[in-house]
N, C-alpha and C. Protein backbone atom coordinates (compact mmCIF):
# COMPACT_ATOMS: atom_id res chain seq x y z
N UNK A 1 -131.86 -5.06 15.76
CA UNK A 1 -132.26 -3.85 16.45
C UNK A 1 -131.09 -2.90 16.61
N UNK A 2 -129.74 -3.48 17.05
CA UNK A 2 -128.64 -2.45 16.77
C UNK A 2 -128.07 -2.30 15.72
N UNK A 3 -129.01 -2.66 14.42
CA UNK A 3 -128.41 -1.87 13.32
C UNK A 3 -128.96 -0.72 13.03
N UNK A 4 -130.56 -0.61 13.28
CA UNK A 4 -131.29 0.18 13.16
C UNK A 4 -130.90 1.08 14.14
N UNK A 5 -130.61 0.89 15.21
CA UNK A 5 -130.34 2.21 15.60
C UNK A 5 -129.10 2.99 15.60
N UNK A 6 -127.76 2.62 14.81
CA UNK A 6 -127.06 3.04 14.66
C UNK A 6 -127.21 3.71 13.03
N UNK A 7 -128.40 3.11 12.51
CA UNK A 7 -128.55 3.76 11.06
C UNK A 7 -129.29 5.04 11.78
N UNK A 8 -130.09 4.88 12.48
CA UNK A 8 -130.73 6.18 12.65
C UNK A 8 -129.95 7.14 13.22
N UNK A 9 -129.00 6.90 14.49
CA UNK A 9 -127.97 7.36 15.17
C UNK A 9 -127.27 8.34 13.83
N UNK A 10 -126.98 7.49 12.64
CA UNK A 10 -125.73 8.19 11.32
C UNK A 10 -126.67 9.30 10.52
N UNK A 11 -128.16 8.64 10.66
CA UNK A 11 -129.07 9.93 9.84
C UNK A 11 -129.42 10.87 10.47
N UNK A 12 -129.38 10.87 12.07
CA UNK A 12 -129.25 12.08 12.52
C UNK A 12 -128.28 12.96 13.11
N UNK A 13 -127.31 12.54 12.79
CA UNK A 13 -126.02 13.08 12.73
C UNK A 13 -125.94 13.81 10.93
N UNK A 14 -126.33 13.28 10.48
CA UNK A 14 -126.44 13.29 8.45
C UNK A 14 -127.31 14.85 8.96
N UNK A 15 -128.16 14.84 9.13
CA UNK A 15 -129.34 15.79 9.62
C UNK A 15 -128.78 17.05 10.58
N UNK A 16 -128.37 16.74 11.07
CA UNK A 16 -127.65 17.74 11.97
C UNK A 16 -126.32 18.85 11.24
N UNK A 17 -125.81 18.24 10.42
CA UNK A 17 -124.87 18.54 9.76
C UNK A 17 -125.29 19.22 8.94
N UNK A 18 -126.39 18.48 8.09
CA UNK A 18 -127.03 19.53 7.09
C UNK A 18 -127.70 20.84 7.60
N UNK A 19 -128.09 20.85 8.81
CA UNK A 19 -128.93 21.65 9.32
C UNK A 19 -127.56 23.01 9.89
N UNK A 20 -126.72 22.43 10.26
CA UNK A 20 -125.73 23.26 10.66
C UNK A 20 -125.21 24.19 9.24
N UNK A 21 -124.88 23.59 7.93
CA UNK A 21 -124.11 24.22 6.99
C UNK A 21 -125.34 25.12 6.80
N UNK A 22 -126.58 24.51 6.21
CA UNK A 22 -127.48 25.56 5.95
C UNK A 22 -127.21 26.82 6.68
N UNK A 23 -127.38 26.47 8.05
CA UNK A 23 -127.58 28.37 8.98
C UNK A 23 -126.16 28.74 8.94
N UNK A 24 -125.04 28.12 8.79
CA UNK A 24 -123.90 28.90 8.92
C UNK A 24 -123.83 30.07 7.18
N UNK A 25 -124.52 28.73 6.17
CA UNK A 25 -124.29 29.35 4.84
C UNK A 25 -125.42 30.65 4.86
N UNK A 26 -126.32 30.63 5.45
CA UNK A 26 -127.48 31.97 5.58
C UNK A 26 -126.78 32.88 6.36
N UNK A 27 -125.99 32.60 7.51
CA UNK A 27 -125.29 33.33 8.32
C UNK A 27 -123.91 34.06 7.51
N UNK A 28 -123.31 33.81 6.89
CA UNK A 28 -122.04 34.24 5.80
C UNK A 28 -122.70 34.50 5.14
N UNK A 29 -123.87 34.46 4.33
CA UNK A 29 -124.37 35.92 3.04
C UNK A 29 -124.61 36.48 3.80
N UNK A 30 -125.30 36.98 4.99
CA UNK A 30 -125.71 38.03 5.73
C UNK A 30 -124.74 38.96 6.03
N UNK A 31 -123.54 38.40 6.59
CA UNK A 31 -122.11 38.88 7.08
C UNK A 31 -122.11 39.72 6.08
N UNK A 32 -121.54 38.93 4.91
CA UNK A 32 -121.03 39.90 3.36
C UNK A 32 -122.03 40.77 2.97
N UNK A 33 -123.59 40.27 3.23
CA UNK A 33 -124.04 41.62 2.68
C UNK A 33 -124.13 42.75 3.56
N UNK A 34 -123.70 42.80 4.75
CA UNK A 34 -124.02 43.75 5.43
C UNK A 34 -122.65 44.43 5.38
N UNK A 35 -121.52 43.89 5.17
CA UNK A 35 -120.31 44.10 5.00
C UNK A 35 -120.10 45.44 4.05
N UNK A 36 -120.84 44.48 3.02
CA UNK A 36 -120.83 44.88 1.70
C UNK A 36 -121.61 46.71 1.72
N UNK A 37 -123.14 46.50 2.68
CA UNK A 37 -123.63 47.77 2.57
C UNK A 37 -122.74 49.12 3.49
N UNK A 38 -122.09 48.69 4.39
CA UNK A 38 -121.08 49.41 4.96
C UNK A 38 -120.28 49.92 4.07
N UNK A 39 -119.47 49.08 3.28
CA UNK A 39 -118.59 49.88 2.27
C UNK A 39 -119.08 50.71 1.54
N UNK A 40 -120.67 50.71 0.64
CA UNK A 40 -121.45 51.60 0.12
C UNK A 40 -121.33 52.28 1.20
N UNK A 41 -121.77 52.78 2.05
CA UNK A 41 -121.53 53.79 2.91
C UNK A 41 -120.38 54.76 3.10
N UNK A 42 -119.64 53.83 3.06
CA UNK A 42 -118.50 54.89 3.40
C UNK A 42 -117.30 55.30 1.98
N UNK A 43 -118.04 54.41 0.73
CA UNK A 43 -117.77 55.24 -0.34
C UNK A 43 -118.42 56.38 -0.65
N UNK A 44 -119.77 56.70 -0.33
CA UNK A 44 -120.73 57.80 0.06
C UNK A 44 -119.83 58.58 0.42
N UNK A 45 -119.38 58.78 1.61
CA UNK A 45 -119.04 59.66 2.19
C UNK A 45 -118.00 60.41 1.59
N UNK A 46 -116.81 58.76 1.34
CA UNK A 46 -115.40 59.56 0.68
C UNK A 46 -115.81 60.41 -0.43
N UNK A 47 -116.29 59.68 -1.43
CA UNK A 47 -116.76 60.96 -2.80
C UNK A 47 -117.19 61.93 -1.66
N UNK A 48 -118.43 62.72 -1.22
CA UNK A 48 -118.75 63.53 -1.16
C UNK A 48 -117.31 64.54 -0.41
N UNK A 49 -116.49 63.97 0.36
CA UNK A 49 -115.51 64.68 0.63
C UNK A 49 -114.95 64.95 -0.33
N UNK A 50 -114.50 63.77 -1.11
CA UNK A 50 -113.42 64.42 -1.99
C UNK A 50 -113.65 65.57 -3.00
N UNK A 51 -115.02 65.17 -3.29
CA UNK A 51 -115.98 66.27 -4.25
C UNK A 51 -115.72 67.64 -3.34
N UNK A 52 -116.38 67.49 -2.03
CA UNK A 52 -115.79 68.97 -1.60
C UNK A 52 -114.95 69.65 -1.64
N UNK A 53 -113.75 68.71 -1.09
CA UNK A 53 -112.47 69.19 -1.17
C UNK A 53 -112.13 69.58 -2.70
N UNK A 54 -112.51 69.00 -3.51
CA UNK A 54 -112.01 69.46 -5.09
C UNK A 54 -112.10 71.13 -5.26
N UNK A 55 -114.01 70.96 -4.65
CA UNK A 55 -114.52 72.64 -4.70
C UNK A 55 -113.64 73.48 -3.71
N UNK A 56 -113.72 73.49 -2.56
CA UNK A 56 -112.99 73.84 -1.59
C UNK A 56 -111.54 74.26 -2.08
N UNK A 57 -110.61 73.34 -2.71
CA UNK A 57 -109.69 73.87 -3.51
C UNK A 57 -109.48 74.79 -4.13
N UNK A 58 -110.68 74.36 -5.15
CA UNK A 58 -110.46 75.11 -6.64
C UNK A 58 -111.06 76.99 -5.96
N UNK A 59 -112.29 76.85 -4.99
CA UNK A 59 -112.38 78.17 -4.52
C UNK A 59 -111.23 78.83 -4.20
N UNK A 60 -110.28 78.40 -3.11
CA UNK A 60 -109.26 78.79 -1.88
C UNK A 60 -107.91 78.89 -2.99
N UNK A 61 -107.64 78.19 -3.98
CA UNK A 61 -106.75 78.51 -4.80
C UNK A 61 -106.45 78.90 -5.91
N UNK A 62 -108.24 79.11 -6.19
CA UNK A 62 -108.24 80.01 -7.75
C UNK A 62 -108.04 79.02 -8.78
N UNK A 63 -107.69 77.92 -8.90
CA UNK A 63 -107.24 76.54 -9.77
C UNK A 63 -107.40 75.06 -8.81
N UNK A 64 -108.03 74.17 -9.92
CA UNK A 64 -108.42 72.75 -9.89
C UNK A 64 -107.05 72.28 -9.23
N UNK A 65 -107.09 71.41 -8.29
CA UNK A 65 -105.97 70.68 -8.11
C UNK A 65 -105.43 69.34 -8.88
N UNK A 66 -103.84 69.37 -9.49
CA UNK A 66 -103.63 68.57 -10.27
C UNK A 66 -104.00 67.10 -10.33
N UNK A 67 -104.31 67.09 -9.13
CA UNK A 67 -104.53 65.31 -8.63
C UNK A 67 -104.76 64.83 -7.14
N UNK A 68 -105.62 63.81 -7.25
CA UNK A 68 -106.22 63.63 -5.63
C UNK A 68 -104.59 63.70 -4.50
N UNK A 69 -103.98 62.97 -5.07
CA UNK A 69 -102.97 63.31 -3.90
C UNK A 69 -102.35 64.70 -3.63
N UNK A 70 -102.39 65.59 -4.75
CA UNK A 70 -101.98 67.01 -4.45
C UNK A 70 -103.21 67.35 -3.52
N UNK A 71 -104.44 67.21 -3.82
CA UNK A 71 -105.22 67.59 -3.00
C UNK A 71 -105.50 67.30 -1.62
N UNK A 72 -105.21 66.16 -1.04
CA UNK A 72 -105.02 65.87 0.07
C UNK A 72 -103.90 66.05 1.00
N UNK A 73 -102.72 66.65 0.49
CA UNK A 73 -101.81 66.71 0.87
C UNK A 73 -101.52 68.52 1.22
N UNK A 74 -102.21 68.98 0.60
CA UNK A 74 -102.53 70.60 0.55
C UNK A 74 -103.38 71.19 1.65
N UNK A 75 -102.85 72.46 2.13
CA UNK A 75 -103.76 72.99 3.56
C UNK A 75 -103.80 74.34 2.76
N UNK A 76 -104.71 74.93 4.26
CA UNK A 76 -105.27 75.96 3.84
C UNK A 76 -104.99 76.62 4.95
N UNK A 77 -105.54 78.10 4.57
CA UNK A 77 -105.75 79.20 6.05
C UNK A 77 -106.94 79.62 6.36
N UNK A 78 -107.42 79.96 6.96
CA UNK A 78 -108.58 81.41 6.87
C UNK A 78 -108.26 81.87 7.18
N UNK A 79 -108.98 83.82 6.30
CA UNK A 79 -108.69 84.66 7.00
C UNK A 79 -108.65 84.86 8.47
N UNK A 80 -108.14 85.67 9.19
CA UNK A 80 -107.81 85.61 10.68
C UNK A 80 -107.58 84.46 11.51
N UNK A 81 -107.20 83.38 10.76
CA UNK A 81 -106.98 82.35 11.73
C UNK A 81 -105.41 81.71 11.33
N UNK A 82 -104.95 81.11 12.07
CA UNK A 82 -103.24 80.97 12.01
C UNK A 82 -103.32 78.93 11.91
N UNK A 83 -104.61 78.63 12.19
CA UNK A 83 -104.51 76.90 11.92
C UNK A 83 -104.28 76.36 10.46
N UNK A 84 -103.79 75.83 9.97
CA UNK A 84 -103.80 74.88 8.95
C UNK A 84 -104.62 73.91 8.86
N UNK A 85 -105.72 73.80 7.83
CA UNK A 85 -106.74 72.84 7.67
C UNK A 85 -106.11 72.03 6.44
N UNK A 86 -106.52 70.55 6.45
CA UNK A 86 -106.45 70.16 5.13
C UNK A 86 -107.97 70.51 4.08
N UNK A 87 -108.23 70.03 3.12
CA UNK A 87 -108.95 70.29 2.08
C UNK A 87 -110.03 69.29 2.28
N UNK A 88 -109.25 67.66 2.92
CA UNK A 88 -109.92 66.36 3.21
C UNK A 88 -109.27 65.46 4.35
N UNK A 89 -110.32 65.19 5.22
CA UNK A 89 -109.71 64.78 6.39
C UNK A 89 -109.31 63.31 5.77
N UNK A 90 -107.68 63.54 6.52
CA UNK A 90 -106.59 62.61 5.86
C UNK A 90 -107.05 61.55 6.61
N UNK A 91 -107.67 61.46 7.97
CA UNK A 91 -107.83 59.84 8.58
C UNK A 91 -108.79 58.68 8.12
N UNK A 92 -109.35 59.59 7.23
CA UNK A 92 -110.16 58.21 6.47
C UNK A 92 -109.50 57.57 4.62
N UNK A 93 -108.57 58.11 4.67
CA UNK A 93 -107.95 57.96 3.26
C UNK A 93 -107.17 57.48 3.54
N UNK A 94 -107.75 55.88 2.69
CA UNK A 94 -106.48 54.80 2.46
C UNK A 94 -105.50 54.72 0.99
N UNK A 95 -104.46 54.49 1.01
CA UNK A 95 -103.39 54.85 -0.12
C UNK A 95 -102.78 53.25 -0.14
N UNK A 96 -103.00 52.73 -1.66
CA UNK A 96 -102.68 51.90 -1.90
C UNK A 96 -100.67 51.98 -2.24
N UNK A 97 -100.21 50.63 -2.59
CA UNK A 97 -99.07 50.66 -3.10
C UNK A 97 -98.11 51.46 -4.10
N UNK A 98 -98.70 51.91 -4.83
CA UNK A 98 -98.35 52.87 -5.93
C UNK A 98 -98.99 54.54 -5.51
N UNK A 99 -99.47 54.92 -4.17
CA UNK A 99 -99.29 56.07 -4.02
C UNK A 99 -100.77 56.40 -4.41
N UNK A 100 -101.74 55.41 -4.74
CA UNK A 100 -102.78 55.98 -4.84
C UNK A 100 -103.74 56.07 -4.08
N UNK A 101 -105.24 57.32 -4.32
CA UNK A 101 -105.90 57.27 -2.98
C UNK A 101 -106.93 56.01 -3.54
N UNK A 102 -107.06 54.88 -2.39
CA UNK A 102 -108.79 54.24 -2.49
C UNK A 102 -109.34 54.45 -2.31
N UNK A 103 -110.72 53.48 -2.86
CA UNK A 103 -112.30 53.86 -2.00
C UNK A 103 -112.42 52.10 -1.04
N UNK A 104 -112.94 52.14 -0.83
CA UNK A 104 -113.22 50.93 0.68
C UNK A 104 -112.78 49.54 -0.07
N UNK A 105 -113.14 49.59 -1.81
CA UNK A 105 -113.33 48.37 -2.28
C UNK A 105 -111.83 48.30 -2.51
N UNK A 106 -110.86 49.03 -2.42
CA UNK A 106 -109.82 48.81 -2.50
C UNK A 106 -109.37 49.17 -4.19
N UNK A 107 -110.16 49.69 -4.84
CA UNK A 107 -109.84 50.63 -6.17
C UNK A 107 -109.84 51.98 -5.87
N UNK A 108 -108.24 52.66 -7.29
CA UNK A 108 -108.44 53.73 -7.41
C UNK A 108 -109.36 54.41 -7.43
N UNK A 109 -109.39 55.77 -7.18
CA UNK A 109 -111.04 57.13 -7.43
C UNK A 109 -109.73 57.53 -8.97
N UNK A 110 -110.75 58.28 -9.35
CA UNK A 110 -110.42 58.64 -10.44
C UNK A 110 -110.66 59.90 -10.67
N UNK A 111 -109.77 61.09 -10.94
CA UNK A 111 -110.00 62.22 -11.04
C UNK A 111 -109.52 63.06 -11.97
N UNK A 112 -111.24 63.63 -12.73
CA UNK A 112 -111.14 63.92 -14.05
C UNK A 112 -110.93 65.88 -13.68
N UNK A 113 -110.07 66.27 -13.91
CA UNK A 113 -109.57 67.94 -13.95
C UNK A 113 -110.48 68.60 -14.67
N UNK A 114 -110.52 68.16 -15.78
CA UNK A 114 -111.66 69.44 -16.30
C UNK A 114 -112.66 69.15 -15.99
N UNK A 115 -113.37 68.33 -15.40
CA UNK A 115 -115.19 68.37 -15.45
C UNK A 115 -115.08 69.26 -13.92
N UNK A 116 -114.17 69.11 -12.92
CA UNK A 116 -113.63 68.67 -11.84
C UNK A 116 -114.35 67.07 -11.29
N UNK A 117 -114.19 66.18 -11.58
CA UNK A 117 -114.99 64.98 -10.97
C UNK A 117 -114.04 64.18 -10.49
N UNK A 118 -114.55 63.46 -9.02
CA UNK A 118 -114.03 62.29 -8.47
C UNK A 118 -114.68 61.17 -8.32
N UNK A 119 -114.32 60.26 -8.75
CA UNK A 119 -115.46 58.67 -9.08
C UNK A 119 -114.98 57.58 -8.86
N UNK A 120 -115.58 56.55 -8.52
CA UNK A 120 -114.73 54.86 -7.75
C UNK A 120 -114.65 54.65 -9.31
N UNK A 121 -113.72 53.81 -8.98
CA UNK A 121 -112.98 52.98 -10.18
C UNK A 121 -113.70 51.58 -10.29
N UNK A 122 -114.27 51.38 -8.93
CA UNK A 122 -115.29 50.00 -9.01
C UNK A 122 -116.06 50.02 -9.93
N UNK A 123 -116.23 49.02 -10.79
CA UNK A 123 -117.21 48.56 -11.64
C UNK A 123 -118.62 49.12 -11.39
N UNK A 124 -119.40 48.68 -10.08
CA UNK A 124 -120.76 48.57 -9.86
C UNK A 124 -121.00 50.50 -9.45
N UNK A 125 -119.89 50.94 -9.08
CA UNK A 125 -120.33 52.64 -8.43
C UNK A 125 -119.57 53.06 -9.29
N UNK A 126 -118.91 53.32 -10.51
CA UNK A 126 -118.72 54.49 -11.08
C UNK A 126 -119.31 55.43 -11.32
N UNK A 127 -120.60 55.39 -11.32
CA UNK A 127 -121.37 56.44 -11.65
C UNK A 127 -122.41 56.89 -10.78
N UNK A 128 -121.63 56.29 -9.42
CA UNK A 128 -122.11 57.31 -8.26
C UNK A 128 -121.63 58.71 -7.95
């Protein structure tokens, strides 16, 4: 009788364990994918800034800017006003090791001068 119940005692411990990895492993894809849809998000956003700022440029200075970092690093005026704006708000632009700007996934954007275009370097969104 106390073998049996120490076998059952080990299979539901066996059971418990399994039952635990399962929801932790459903619980970690959820994490990452929601992770994951955040960063779509806020690569959204960066292109559409940077896209602005390209236009915004190329209006305010008559010429394409040579490269995302000239462009972010560049202000502006308006008429009658004495503030300095940038082109792209610098607090969401992360700059990797070599001086370049990222997108969330942690790849270069890529910026083509003559089309004027700015595009993730990620595999799955380049051609967002």
């Amino acid at each position: 009788m106390d073998i049996k119940s120490s076998k059952r005692g080990a299979l539901e411990v066996v059971i418990l364990i399994v039952v635990f990895v399962v929801t932790f492993s459903f619980l970690l894809n959820s994490f990452l994918q929601e992770r994951n849809v955040a960063k779509q998000k806020q690569l959204t956003g960066e292109l559409r800034m940077l896209r602005n700022g390209v236009a915004l440029y190329t209006m305010m200075e008559q010429k394409k800017p040579d490269n995302l970092v000239k462009l972010c690093r560049s202000k502006y005026v308006l008429p009658g006003d004495s503030k300095k704006q940038g082109f792209v708000n610098l607090a969401s632009i992360r700059v990797n090791e070599k001086g370049e700007i990222v997108d969330p996934f942690g790849n270069p954007y890529s910026y083509d001068k003559e089309k004027p275009w700015v595009a993730s370097t990620t595999k799955e969104y380049r051609f967002w």
